[in-house]
C-alpha atoms as a PDB file:
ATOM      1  CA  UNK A   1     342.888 110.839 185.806  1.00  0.00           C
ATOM      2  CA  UNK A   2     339.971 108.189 185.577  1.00  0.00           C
ATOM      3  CA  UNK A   3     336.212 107.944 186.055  1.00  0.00           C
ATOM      4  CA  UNK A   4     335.244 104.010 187.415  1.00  0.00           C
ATOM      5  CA  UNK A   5     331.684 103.256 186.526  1.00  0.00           C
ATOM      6  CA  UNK A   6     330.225 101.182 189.753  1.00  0.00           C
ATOM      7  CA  UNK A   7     330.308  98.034 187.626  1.00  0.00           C
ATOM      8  CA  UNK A   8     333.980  98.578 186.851  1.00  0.00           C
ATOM      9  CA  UNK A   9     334.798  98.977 190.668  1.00  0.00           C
ATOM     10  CA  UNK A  10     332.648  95.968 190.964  1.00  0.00           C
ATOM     11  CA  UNK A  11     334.908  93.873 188.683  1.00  0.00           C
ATOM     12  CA  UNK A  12     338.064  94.828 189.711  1.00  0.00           C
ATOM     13  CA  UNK A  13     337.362  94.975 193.479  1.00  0.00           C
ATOM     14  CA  UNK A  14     334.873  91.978 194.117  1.00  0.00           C
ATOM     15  CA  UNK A  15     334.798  89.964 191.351  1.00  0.00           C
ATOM     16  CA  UNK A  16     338.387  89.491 190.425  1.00  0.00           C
ATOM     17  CA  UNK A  17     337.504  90.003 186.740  1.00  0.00           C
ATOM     18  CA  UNK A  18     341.185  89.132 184.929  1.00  0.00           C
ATOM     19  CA  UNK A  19     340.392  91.947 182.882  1.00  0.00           C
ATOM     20  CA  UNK A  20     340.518  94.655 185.213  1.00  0.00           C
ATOM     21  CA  UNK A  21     343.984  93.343 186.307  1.00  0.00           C
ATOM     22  CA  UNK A  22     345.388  96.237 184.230  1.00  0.00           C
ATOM     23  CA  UNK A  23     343.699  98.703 185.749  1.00  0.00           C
ATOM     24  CA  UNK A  24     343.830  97.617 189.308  1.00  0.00           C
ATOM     25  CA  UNK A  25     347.666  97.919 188.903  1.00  0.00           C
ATOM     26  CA  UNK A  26     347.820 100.887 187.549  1.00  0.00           C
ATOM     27  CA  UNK A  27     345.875 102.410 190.547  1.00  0.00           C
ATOM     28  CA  UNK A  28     348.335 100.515 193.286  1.00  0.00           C
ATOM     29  CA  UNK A  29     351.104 101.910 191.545  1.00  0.00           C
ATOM     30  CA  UNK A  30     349.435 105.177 191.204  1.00  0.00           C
ATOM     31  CA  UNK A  31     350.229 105.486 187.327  1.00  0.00           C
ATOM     32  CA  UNK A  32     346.795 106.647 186.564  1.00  0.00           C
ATOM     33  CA  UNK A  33     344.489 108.409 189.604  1.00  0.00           C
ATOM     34  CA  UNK A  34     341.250 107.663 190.108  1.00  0.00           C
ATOM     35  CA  UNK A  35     338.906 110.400 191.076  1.00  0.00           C
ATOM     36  CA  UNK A  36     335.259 110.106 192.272  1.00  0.00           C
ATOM     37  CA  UNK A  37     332.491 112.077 194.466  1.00  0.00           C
ATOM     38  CA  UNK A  38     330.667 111.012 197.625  1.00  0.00           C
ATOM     39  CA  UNK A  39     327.478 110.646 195.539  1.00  0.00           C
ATOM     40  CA  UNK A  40     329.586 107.834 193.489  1.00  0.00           C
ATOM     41  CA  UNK A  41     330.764 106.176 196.851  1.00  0.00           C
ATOM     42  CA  UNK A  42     327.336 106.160 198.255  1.00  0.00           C
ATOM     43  CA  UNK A  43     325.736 104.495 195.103  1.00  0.00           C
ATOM     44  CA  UNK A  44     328.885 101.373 195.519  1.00  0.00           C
ATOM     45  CA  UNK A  45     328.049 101.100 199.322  1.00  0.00           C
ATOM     46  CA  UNK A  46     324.101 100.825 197.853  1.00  0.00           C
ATOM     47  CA  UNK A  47     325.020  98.400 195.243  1.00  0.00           C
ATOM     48  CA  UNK A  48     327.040  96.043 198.411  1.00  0.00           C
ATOM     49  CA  UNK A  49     323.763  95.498 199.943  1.00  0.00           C
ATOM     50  CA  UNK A  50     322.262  94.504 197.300  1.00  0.00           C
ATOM     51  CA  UNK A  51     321.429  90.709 197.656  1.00  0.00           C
ATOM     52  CA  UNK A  52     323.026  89.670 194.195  1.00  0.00           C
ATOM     53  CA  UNK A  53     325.638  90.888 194.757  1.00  0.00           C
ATOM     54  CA  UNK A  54     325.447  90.350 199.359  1.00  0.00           C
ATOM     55  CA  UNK A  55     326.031  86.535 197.791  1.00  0.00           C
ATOM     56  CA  UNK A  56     328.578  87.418 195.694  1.00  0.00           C
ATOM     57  CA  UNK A  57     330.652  89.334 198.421  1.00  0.00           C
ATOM     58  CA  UNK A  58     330.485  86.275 200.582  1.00  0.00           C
ATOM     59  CA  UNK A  59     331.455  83.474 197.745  1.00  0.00           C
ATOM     60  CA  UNK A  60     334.464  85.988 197.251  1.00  0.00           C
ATOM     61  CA  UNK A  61     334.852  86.216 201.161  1.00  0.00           C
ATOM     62  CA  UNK A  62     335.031  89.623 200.813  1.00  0.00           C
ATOM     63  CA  UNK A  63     332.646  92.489 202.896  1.00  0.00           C
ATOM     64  CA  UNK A  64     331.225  95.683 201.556  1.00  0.00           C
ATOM     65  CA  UNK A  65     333.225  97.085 204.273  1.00  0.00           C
ATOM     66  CA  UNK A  66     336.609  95.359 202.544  1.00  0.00           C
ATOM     67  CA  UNK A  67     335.404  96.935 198.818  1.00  0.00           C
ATOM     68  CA  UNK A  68     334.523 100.509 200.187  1.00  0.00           C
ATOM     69  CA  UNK A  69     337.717 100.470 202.398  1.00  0.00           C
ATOM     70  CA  UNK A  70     339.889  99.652 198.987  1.00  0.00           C
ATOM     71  CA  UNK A  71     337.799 102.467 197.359  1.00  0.00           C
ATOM     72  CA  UNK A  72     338.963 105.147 199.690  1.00  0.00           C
ATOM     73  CA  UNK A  73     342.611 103.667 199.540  1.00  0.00           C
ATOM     74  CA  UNK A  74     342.729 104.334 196.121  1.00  0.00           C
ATOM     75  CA  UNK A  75     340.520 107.406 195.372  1.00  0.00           C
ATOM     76  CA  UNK A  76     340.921 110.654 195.145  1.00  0.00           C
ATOM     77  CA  UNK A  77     338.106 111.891 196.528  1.00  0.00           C
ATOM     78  CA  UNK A  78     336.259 115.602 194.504  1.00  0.00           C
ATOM     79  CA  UNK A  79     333.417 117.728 194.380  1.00  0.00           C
ATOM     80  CA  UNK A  80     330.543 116.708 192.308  1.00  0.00           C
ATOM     81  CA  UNK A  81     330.722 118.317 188.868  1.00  0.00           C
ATOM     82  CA  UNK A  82     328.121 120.786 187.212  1.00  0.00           C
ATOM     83  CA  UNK A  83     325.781 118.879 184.865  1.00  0.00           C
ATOM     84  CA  UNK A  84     327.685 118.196 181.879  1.00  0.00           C
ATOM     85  CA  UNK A  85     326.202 118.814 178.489  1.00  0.00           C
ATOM     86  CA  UNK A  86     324.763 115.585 177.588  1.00  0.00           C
ATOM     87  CA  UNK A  87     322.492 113.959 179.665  1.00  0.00           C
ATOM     88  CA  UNK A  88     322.333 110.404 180.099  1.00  0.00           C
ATOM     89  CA  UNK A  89     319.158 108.176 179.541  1.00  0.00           C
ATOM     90  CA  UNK A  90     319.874 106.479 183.021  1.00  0.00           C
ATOM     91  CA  UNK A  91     320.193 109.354 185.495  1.00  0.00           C
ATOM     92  CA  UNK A  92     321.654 106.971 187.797  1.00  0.00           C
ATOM     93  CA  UNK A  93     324.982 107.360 185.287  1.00  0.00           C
ATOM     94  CA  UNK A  94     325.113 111.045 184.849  1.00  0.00           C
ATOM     95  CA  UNK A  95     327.068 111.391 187.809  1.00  0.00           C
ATOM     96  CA  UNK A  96     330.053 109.526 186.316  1.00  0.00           C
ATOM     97  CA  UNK A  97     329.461 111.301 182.949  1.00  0.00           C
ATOM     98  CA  UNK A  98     329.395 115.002 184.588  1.00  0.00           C
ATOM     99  CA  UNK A  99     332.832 113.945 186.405  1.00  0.00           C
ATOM    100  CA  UNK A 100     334.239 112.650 183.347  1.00  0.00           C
ATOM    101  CA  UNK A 101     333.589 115.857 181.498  1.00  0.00           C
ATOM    102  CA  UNK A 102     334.137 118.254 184.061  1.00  0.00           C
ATOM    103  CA  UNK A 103     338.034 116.547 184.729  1.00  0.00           C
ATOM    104  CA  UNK A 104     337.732 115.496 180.964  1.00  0.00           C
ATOM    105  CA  UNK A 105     338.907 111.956 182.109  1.00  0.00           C
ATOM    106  CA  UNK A 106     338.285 109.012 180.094  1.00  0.00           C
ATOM    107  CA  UNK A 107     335.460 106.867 181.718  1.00  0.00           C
ATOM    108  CA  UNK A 108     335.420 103.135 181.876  1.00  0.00           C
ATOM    109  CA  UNK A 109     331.793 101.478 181.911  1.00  0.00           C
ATOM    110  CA  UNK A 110     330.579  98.377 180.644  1.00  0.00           C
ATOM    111  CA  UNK A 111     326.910 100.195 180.888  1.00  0.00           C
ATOM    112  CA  UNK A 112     325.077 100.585 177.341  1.00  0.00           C
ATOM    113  CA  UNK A 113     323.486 103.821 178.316  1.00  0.00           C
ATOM    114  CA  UNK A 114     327.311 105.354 179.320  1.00  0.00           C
ATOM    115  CA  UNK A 115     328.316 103.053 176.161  1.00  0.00           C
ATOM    116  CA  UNK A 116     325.702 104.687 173.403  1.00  0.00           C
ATOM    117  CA  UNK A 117     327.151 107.987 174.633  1.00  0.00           C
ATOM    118  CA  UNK A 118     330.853 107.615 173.373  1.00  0.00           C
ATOM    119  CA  UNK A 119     330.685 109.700 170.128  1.00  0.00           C
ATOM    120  CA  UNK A 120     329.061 112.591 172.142  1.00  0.00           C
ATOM    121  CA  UNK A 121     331.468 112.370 174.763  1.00  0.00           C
ATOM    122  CA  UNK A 122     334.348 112.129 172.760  1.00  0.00           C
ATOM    123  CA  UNK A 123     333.549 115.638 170.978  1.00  0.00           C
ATOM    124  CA  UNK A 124     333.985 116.718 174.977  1.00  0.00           C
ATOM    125  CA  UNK A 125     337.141 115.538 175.015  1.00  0.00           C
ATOM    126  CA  UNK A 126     335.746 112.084 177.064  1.00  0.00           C
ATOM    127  CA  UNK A 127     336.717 108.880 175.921  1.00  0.00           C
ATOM    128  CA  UNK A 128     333.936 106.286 177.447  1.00  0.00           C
ATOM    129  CA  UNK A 129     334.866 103.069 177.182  1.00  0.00           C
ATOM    130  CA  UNK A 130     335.184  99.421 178.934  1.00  0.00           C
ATOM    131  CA  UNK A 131     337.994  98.690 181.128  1.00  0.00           C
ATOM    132  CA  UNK A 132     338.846  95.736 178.341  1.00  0.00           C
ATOM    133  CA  UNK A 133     339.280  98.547 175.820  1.00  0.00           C
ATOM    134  CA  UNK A 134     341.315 100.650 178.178  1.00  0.00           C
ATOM    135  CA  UNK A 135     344.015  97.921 178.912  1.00  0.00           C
ATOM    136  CA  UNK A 136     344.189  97.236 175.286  1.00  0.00           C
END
């Protein structure tokens, strides 16, 4: 099992980043599952509209609707966890972190505040990390 930060999904799903190659693979061939809540779906459809990244999804050619559609394909959609813990200084990442602990998954995140938070997590049995690190 995995926890996807939003700006992991992002880089594997829109931007093509050659780094999450790894990791998109390993989700198509279902050798690691990716779990997430509707709270964590809700914040990517959010993040689609934003106009950053509304010019981004159409110098892709690619539609929020394309992105979310992918993240149901390959999710496996759970309950939102208890609060872990730790807390988080952006509360807009606890989510992720709760998850992580709850399913003790590793969680990938290229976020500093998720980031700063490794040693803490890892005493939870969490391993927070970026996706580079992951596919290493």
């Amino acid at each position: 099992m995995i926890v996807l930060d939003t700006n992991i999904v992002l880089d594997a799903f829109l931007f093509h980043d050659p780094a999450a190659a790894p990791l998109k693979l390993a989700l198509a061939s279902q050798k690691i599952q990716w779990i997430a809540t509707q709270p964590m779906r809700d914040e990517l459809a959010r993040v689609l509209a934003y106009p950053k990244i509304v010019v981004r999804l159409t110098f892709y050619q690619r539609t929020a609707a394309a992105v979310l559609a992918q993240f149901d394909e390959l999710v496996r959609s759970v309950d939102v966890a208890p609060k872990a813990s730790v807390t988080c200084a952006d509360p807009d990442d606890q989510k992720f972190i709760d998850l992580a602990v709850a399913h003790k998954a590793p969680l990938l995140s290229k976020d500093r505040a998720v980031l700063c938070m490794a040693k803490r997590l890892l005493a939870l049995d969490v391993r927070a990390q970026t996706a580079i690190d992951f596919v290493a």
